[in-house]
C-alpha atoms as a PDB file:
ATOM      1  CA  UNK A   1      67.172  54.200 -45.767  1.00  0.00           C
ATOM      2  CA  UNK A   2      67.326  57.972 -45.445  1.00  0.00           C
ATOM      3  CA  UNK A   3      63.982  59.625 -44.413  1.00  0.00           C
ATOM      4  CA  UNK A   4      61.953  61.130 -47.328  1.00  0.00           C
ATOM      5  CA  UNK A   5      60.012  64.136 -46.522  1.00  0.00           C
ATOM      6  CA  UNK A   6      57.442  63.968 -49.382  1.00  0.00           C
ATOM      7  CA  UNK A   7      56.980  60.423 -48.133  1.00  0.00           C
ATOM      8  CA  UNK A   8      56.333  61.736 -44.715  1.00  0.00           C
ATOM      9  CA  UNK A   9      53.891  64.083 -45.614  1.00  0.00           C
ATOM     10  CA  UNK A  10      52.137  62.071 -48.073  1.00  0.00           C
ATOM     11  CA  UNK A  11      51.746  59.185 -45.574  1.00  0.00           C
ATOM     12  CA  UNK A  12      50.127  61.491 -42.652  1.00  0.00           C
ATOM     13  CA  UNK A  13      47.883  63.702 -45.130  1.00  0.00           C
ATOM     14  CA  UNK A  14      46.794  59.808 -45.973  1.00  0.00           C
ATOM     15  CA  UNK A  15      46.414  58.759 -42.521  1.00  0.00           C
ATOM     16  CA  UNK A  16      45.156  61.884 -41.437  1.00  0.00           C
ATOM     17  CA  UNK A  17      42.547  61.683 -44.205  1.00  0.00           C
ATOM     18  CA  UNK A  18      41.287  58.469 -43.389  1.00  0.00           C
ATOM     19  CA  UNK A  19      40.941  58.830 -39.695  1.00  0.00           C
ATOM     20  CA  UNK A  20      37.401  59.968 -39.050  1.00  0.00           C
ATOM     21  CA  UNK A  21      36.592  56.622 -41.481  1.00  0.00           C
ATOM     22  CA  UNK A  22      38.060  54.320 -39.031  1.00  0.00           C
ATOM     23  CA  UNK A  23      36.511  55.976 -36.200  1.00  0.00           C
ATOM     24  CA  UNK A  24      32.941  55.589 -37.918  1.00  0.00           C
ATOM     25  CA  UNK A  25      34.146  52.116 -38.410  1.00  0.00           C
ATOM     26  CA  UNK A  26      35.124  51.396 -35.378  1.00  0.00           C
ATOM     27  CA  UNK A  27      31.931  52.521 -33.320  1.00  0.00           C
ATOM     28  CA  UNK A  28      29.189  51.144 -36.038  1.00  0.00           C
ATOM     29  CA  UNK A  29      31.282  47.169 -35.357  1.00  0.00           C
ATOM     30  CA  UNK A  30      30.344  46.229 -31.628  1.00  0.00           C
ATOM     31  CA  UNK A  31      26.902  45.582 -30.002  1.00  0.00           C
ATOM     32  CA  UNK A  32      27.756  47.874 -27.025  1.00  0.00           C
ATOM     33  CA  UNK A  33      29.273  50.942 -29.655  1.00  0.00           C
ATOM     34  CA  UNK A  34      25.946  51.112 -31.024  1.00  0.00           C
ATOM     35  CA  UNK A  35      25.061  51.384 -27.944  1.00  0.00           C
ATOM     36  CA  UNK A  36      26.462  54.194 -26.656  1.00  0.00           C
ATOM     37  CA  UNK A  37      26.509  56.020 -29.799  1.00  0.00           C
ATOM     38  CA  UNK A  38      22.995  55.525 -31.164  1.00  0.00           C
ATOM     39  CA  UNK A  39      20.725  58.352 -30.874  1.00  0.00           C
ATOM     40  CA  UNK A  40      23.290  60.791 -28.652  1.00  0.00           C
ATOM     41  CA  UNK A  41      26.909  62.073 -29.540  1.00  0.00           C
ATOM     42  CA  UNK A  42      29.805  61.403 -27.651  1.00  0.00           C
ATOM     43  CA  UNK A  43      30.139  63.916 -24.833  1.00  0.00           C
ATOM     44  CA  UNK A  44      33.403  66.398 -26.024  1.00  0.00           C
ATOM     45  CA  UNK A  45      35.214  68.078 -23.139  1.00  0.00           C
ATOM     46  CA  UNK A  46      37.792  70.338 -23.890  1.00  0.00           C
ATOM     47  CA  UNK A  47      40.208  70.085 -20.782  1.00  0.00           C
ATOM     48  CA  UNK A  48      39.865  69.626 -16.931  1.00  0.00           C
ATOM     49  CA  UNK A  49      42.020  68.252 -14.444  1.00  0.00           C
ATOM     50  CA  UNK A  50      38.819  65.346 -14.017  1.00  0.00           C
ATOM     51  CA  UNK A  51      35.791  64.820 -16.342  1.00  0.00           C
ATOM     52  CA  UNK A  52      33.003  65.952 -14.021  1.00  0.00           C
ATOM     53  CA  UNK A  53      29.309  64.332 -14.562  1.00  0.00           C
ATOM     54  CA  UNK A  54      26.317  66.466 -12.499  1.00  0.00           C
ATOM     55  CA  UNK A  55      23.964  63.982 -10.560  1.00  0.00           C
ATOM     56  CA  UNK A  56      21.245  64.719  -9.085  1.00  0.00           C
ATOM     57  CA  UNK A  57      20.079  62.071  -6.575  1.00  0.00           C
ATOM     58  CA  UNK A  58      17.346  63.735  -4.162  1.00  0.00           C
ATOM     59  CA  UNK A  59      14.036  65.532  -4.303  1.00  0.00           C
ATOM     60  CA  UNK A  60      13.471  69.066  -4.127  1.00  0.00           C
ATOM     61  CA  UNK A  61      11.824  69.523  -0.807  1.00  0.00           C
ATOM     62  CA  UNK A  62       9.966  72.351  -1.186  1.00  0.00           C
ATOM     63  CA  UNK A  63       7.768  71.789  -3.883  1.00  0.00           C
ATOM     64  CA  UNK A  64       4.064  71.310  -2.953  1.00  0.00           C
ATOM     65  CA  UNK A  65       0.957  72.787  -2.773  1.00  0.00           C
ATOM     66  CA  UNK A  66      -0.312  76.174  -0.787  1.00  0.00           C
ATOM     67  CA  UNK A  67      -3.148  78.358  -0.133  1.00  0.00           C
ATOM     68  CA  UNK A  68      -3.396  81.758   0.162  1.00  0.00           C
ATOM     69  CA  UNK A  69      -0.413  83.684   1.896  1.00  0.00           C
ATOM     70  CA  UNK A  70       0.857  80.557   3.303  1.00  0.00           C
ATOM     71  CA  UNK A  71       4.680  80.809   3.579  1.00  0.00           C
ATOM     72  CA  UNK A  72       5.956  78.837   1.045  1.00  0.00           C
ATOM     73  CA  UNK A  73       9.320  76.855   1.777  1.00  0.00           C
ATOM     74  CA  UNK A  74      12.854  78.349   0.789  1.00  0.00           C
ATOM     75  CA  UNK A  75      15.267  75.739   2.451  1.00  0.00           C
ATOM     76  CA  UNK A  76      18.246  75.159   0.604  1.00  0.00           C
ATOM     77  CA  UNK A  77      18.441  72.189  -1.016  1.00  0.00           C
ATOM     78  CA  UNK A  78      21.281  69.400  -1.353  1.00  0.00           C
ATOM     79  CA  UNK A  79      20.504  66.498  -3.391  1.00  0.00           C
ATOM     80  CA  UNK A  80      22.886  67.361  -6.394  1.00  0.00           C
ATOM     81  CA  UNK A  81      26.678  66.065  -6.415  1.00  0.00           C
ATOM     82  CA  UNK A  82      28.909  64.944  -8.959  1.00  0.00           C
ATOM     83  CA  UNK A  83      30.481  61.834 -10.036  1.00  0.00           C
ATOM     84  CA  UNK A  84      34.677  62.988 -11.198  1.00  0.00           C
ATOM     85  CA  UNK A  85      35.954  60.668 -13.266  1.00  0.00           C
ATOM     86  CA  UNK A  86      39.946  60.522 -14.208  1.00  0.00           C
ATOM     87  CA  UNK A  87      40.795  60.884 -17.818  1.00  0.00           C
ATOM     88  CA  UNK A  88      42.105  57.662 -19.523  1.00  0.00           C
ATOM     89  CA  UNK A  89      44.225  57.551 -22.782  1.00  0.00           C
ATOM     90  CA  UNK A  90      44.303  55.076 -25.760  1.00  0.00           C
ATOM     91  CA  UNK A  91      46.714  54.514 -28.331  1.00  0.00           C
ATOM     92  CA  UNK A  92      46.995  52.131 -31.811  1.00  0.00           C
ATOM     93  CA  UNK A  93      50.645  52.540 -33.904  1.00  0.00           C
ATOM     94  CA  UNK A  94      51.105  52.783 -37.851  1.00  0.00           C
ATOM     95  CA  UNK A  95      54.721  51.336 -38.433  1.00  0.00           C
ATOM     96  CA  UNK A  96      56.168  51.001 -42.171  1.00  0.00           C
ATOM     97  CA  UNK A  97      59.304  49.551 -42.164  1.00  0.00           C
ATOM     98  CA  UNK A  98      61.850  50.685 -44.343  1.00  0.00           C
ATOM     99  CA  UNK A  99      62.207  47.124 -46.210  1.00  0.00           C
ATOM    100  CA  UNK A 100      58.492  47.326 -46.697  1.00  0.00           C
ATOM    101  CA  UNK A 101      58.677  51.110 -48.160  1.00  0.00           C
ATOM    102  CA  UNK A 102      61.327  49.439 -50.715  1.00  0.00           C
ATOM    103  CA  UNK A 103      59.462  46.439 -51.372  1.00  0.00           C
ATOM    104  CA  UNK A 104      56.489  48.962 -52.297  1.00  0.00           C
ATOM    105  CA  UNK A 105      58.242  51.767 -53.851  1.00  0.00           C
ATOM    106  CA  UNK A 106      55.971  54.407 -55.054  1.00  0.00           C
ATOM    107  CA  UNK A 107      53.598  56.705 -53.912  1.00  0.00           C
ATOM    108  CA  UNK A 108      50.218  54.262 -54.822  1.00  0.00           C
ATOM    109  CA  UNK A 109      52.133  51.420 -53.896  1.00  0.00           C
ATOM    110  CA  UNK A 110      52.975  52.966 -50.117  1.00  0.00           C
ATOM    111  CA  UNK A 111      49.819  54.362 -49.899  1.00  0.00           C
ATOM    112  CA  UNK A 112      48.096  50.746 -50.642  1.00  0.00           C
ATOM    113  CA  UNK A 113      50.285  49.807 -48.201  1.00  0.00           C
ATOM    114  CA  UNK A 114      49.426  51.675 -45.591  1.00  0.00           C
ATOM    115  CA  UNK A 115      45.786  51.548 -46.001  1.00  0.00           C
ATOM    116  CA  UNK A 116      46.279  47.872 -45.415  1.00  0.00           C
ATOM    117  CA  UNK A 117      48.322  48.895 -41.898  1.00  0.00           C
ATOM    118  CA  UNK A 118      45.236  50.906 -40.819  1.00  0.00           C
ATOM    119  CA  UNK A 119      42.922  48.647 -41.802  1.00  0.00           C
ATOM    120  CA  UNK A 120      44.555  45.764 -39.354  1.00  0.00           C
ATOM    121  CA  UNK A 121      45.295  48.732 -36.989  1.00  0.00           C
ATOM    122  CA  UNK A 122      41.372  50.023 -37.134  1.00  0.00           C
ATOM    123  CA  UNK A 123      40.173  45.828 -36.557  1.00  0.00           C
ATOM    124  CA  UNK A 124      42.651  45.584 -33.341  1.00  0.00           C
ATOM    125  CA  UNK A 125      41.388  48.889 -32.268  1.00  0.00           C
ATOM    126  CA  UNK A 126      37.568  47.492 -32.404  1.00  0.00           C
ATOM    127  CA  UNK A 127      38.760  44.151 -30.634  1.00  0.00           C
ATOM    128  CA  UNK A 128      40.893  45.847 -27.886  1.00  0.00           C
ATOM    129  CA  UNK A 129      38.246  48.599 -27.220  1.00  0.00           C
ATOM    130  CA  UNK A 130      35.449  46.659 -27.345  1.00  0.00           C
ATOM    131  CA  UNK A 131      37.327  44.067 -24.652  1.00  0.00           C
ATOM    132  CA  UNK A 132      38.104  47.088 -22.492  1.00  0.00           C
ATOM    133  CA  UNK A 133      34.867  48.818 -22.283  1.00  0.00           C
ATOM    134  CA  UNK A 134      33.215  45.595 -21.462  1.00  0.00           C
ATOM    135  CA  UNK A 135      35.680  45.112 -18.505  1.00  0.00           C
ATOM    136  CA  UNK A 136      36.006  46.226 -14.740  1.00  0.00           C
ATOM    137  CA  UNK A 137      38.469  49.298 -15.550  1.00  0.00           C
ATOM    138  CA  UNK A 138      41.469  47.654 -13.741  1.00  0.00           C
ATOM    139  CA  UNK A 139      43.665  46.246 -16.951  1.00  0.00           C
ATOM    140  CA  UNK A 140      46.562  47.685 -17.660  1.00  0.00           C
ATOM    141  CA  UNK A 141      46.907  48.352 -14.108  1.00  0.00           C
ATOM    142  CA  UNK A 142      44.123  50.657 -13.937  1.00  0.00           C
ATOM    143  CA  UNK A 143      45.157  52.609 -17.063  1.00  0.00           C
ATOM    144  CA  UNK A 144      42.142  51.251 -18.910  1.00  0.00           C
ATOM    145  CA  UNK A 145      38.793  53.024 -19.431  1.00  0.00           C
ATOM    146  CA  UNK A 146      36.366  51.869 -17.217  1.00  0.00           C
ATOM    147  CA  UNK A 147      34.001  49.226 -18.426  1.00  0.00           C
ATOM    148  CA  UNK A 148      30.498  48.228 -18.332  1.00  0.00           C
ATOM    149  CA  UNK A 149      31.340  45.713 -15.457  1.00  0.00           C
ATOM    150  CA  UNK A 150      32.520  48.142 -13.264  1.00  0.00           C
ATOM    151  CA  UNK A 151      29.490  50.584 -13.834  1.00  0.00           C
ATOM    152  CA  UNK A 152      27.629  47.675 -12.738  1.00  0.00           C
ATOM    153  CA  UNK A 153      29.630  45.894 -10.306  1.00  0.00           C
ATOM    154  CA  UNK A 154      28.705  48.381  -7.130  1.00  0.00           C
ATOM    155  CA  UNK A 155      32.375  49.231  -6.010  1.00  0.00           C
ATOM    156  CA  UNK A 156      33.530  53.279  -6.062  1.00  0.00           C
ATOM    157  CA  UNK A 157      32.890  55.063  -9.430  1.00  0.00           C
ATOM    158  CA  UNK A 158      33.379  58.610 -10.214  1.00  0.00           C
ATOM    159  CA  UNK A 159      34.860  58.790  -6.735  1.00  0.00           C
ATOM    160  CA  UNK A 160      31.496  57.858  -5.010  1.00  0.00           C
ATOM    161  CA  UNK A 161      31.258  54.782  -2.985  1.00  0.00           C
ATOM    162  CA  UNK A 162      27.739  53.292  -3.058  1.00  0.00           C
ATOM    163  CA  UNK A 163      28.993  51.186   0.153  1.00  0.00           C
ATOM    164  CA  UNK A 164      29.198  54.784   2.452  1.00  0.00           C
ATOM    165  CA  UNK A 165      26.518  56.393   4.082  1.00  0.00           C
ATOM    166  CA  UNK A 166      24.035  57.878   2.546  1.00  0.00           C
ATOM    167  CA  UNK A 167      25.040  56.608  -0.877  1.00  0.00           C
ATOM    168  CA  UNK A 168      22.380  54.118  -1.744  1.00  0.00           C
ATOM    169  CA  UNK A 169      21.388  55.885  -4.437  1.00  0.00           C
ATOM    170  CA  UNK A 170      24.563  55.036  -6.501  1.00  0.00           C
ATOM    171  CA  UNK A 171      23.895  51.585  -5.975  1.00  0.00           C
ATOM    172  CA  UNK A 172      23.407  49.470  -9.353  1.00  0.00           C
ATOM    173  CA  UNK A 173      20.957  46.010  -8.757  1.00  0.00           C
ATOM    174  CA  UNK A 174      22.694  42.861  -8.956  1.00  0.00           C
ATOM    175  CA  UNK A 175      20.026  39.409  -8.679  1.00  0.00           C
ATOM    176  CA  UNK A 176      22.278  36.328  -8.693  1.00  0.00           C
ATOM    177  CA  UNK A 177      19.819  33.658 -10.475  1.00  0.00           C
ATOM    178  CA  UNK A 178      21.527  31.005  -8.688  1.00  0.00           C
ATOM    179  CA  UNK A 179      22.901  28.845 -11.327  1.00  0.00           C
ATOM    180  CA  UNK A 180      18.995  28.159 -12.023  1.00  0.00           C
ATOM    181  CA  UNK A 181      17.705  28.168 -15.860  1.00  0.00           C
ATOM    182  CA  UNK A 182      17.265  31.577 -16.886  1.00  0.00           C
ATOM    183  CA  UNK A 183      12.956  32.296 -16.799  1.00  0.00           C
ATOM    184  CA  UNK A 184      11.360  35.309 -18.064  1.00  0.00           C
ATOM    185  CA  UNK A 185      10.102  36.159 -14.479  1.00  0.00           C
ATOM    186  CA  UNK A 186      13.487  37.076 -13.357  1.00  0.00           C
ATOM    187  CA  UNK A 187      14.141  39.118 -16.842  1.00  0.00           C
ATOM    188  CA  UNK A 188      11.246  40.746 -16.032  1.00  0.00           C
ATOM    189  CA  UNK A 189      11.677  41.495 -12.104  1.00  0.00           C
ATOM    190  CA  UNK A 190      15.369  42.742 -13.114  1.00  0.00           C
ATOM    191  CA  UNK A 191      13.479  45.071 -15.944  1.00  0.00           C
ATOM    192  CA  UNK A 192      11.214  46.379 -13.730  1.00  0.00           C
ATOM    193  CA  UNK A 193      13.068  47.051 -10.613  1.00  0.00           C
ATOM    194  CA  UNK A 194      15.893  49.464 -12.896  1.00  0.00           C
ATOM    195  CA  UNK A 195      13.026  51.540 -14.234  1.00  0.00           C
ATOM    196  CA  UNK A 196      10.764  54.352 -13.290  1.00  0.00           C
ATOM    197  CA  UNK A 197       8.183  55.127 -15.493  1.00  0.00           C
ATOM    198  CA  UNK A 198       8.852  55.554 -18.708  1.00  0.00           C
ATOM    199  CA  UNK A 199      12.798  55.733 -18.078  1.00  0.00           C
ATOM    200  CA  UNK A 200      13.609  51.842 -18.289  1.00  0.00           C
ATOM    201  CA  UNK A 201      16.379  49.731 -19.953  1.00  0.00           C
ATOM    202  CA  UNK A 202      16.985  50.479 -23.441  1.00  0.00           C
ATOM    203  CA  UNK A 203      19.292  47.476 -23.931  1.00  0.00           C
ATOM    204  CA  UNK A 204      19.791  44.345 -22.536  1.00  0.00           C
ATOM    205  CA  UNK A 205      23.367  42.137 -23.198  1.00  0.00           C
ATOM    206  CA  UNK A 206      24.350  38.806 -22.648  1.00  0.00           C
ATOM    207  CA  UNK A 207      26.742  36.174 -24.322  1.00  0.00           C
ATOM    208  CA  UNK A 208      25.781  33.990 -26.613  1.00  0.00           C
ATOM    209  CA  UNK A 209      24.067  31.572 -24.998  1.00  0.00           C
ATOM    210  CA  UNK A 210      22.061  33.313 -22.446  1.00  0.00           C
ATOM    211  CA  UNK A 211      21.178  34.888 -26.225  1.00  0.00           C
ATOM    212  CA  UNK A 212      20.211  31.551 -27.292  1.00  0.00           C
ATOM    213  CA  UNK A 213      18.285  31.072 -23.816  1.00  0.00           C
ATOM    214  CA  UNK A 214      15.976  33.490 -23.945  1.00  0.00           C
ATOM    215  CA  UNK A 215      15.226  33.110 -27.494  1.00  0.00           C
ATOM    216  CA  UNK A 216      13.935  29.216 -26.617  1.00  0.00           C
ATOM    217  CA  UNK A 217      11.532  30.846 -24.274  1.00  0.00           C
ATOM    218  CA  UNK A 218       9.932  32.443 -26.817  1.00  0.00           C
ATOM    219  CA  UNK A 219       7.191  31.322 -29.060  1.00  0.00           C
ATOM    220  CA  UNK A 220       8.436  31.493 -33.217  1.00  0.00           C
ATOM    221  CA  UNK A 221       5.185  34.191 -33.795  1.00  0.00           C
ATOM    222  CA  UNK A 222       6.508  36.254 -30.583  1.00  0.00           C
ATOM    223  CA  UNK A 223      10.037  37.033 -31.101  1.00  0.00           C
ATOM    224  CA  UNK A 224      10.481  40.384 -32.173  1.00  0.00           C
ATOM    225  CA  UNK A 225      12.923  42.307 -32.940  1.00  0.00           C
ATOM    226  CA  UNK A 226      14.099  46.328 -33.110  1.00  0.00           C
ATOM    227  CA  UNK A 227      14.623  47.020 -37.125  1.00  0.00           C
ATOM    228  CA  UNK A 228      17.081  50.004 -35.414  1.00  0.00           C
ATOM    229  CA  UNK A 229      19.361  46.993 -34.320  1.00  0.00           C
ATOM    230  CA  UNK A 230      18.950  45.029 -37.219  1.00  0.00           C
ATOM    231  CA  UNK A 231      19.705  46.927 -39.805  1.00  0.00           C
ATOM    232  CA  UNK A 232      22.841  48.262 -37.374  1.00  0.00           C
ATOM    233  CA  UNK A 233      24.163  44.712 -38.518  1.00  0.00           C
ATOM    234  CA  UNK A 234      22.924  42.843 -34.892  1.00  0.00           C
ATOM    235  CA  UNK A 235      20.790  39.947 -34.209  1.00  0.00           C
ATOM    236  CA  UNK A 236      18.424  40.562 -31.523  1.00  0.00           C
ATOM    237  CA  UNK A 237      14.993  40.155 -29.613  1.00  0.00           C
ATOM    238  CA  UNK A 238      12.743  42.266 -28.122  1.00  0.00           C
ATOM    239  CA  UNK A 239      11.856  42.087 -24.018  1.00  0.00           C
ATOM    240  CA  UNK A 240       9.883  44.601 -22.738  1.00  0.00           C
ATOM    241  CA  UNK A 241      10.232  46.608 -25.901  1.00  0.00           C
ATOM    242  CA  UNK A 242      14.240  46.684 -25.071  1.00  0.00           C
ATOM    243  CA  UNK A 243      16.628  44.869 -27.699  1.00  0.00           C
ATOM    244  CA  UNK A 244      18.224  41.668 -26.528  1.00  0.00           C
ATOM    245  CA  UNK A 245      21.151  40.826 -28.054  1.00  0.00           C
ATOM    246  CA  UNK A 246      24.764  39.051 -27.420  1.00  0.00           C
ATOM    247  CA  UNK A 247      28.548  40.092 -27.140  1.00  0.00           C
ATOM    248  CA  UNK A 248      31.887  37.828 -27.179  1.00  0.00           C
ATOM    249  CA  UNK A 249      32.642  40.222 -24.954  1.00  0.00           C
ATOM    250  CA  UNK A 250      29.985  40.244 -22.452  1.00  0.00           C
ATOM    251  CA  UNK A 251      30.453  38.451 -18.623  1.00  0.00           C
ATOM    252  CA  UNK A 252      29.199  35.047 -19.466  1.00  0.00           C
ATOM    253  CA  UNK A 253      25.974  33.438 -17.781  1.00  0.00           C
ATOM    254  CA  UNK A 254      24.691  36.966 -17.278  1.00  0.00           C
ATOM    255  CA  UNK A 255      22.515  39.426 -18.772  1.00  0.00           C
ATOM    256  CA  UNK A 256      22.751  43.236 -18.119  1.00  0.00           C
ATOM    257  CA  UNK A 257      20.056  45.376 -18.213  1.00  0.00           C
ATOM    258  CA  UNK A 258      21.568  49.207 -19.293  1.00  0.00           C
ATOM    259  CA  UNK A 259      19.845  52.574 -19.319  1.00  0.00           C
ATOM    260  CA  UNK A 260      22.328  53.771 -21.862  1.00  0.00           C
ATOM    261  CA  UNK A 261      20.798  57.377 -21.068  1.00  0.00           C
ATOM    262  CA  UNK A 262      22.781  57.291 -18.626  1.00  0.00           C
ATOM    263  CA  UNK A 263      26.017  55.704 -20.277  1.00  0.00           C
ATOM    264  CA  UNK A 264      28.308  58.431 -21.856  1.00  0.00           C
ATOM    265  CA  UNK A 265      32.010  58.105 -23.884  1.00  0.00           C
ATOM    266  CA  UNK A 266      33.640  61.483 -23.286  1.00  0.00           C
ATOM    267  CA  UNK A 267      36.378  62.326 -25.978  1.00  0.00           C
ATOM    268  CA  UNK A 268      38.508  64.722 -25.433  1.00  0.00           C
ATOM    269  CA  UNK A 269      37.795  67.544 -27.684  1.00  0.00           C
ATOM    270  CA  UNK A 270      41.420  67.627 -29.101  1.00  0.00           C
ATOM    271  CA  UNK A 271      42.883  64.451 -28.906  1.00  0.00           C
ATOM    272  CA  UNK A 272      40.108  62.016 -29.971  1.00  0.00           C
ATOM    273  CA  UNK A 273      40.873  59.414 -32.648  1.00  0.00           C
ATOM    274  CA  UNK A 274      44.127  62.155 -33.376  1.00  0.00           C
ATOM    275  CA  UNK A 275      47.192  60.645 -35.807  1.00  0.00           C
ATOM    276  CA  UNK A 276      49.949  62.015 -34.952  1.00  0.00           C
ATOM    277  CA  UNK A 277      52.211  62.996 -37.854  1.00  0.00           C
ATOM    278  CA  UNK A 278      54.814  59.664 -39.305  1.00  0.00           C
ATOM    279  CA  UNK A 279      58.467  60.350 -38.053  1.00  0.00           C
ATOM    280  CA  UNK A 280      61.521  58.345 -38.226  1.00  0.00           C
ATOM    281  CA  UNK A 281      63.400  56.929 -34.988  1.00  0.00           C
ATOM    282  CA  UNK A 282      67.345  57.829 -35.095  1.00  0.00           C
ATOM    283  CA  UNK A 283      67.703  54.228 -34.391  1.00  0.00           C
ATOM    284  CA  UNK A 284      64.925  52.582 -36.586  1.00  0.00           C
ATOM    285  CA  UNK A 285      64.420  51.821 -39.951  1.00  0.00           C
ATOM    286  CA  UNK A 286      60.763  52.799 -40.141  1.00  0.00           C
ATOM    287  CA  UNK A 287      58.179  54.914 -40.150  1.00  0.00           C
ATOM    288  CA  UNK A 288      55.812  55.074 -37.390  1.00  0.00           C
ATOM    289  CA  UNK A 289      52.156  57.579 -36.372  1.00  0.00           C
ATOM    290  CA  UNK A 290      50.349  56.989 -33.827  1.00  0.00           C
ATOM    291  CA  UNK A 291      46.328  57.746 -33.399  1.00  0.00           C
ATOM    292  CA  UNK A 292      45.431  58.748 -29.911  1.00  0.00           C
ATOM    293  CA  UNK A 293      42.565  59.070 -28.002  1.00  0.00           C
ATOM    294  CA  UNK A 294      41.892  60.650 -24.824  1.00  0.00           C
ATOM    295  CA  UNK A 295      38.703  59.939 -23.132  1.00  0.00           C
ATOM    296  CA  UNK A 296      36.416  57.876 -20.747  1.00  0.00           C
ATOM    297  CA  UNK A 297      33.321  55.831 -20.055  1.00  0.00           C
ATOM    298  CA  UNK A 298      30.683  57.320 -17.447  1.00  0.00           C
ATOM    299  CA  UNK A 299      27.941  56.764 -15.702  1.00  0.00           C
ATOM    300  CA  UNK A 300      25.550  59.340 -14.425  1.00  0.00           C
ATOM    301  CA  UNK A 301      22.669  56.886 -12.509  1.00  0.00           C
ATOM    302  CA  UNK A 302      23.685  54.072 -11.921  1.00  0.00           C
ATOM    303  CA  UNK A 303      20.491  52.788 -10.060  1.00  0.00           C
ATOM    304  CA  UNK A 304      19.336  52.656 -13.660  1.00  0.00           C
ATOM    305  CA  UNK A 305      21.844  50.026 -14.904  1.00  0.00           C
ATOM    306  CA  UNK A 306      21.410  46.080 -13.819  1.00  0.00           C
ATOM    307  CA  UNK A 307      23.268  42.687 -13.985  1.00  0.00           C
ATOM    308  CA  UNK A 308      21.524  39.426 -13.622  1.00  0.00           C
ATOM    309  CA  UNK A 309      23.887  36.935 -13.261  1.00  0.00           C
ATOM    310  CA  UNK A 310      24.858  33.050 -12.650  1.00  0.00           C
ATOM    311  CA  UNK A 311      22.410  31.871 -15.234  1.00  0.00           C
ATOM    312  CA  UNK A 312      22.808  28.262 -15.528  1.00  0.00           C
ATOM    313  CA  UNK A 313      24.256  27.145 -18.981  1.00  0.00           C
END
């Protein structure tokens, strides 16, 4: 079939159009979107050969008291680094074949059409994602974004190996529970060693059972729950004033304990949820666009962040 250029345009005007929809769509579906999206934008960088995240990880040493014409310290200060993390890129396809443009000839029948395309292409998008950023960062042979598991796992990140000298301080906490039933003590030693004051866990994952764990420790007139959460579309329980809830996707027997003010998805400022205009392969018959993203997950403390794991089923 010989490419129609009114067709063309009318399919990525359509696409185009629709776009910023499937991106709200596709960050209001998963536990661990809302996440990282409620309350705080995505972080939009416009360029760099690395995404850079400041961290500041010591004390300024010469604050303290004085009297009089005491000298008051000027040393120069370290304390303050940064975590470099590589950018990673994501892409869905839109394909109409050209038996399928015949079958639906038309302008409302293609464009039916190809709202049902995105609409399959915006549900594998919130599956796929959801999978990555819940993994270690190596699928795909590394080309994946990192995930949740590898902010909390305790290798390198952002370049910075907790493991060297002097690096404690970008060391997440890992308790392994020892295949022992899960108990609100260790919930609660997990919860408080990850905070500081008032900056504590504002989340806390598991899978479906450990879910269904904690919520038979509770007594029926104590299980609360955050009406933010709930009326985001999630079941979940309060600990510690933190939500509790459960992810297909989440490391099973294990809970993780996030600061997610620490837990930022950078978009690139030009290429973020970006369809790229329909064109026709010389050796196809179709139509295909592709929406792009360009972007990462980071971590900025990750002495904040926590994983209790090998909860017994």
């Amino acid at each position: 079939m010989a490419g129609n250029a009114d067709f063309d345009a009318i399919l990525s005007t359509t696409l185009k159009n629709y776009v910023p929809k499937l991106a709200d769509n596709v960050f209001a579906a998963r536990p661990l979107f809302y996440a990282l999206t409620n309350g705080q934008t995505i972080r939009r960088v416009s360029g760099g050969a690395k995404i850079v995240v400041p961290i500041i990880y010591g004390k300024n040493t010469t604050a303290g008291s004085y009297s009089g014409a005491d000298t008051i310290a000027i040393t120069a200060q370290e304390g303050i680094t940064a975590a470099e993390y590589d950018w990673k890129q994501y892409a869905a396809t839109v394909t109409i074949t050209g038996i399928e443009e015949a079958k639906n000839n038309g302008e409302a029948q293609i464009i039916d059409l190809l709202e049902g395309k995105i609409m399959q292409t915006e549900q594998t998008i919130i599956d796929n994602m959801n999978t990555m950023l819940w993994a270690d960062g190596a699928g795909n042979g590394g080309k994946d974004f990192s995930g949740i598991q590898q902010v909390v796992a305790g290798g390198t990140l952002g370049g910075i190996n907790p493991g060297a000298a002097g690096n404690a301080w970008w060391q997440p906490t890992q308790t392994n529970h020892g295949n022992a039933a899960l108990t609100l003590l260790a919930m609660s030693s997990m919860y408080n060693t990850i905070s500081e004051g008032n900056d504590q866990p504002t989340i806390i994952f598991g899978d479906q059972l450990r879910y269904e764990k904690y919520e038979a420790l509770l007594q029926p007139q104590l299980r609360y729950t955050s009406a933010d959460v709930a009326d985001a579309g999630f079941q979940n329980l309060l600990f510690k004033g933190a939500p509790v809830t459960f992810d297909d996707n989440c490391e099973a027997k294990a809970f993780y304990f996030l600061n997610t003010k620490y837990l930022r998805l950078v978009a690139h400022t030009e290429t973020w949820f970006q369809p790229t205009p329909f064109v026709r392969p010389t050796n196809q018959d179709a139509r295909y666009a592709q929406i792009l993203c360009y972007g990462q997950l980071t971590c900025s403390n990750r002495a904040r962040q926590g994983r209790l794991h090998n909860i017994a089923n």
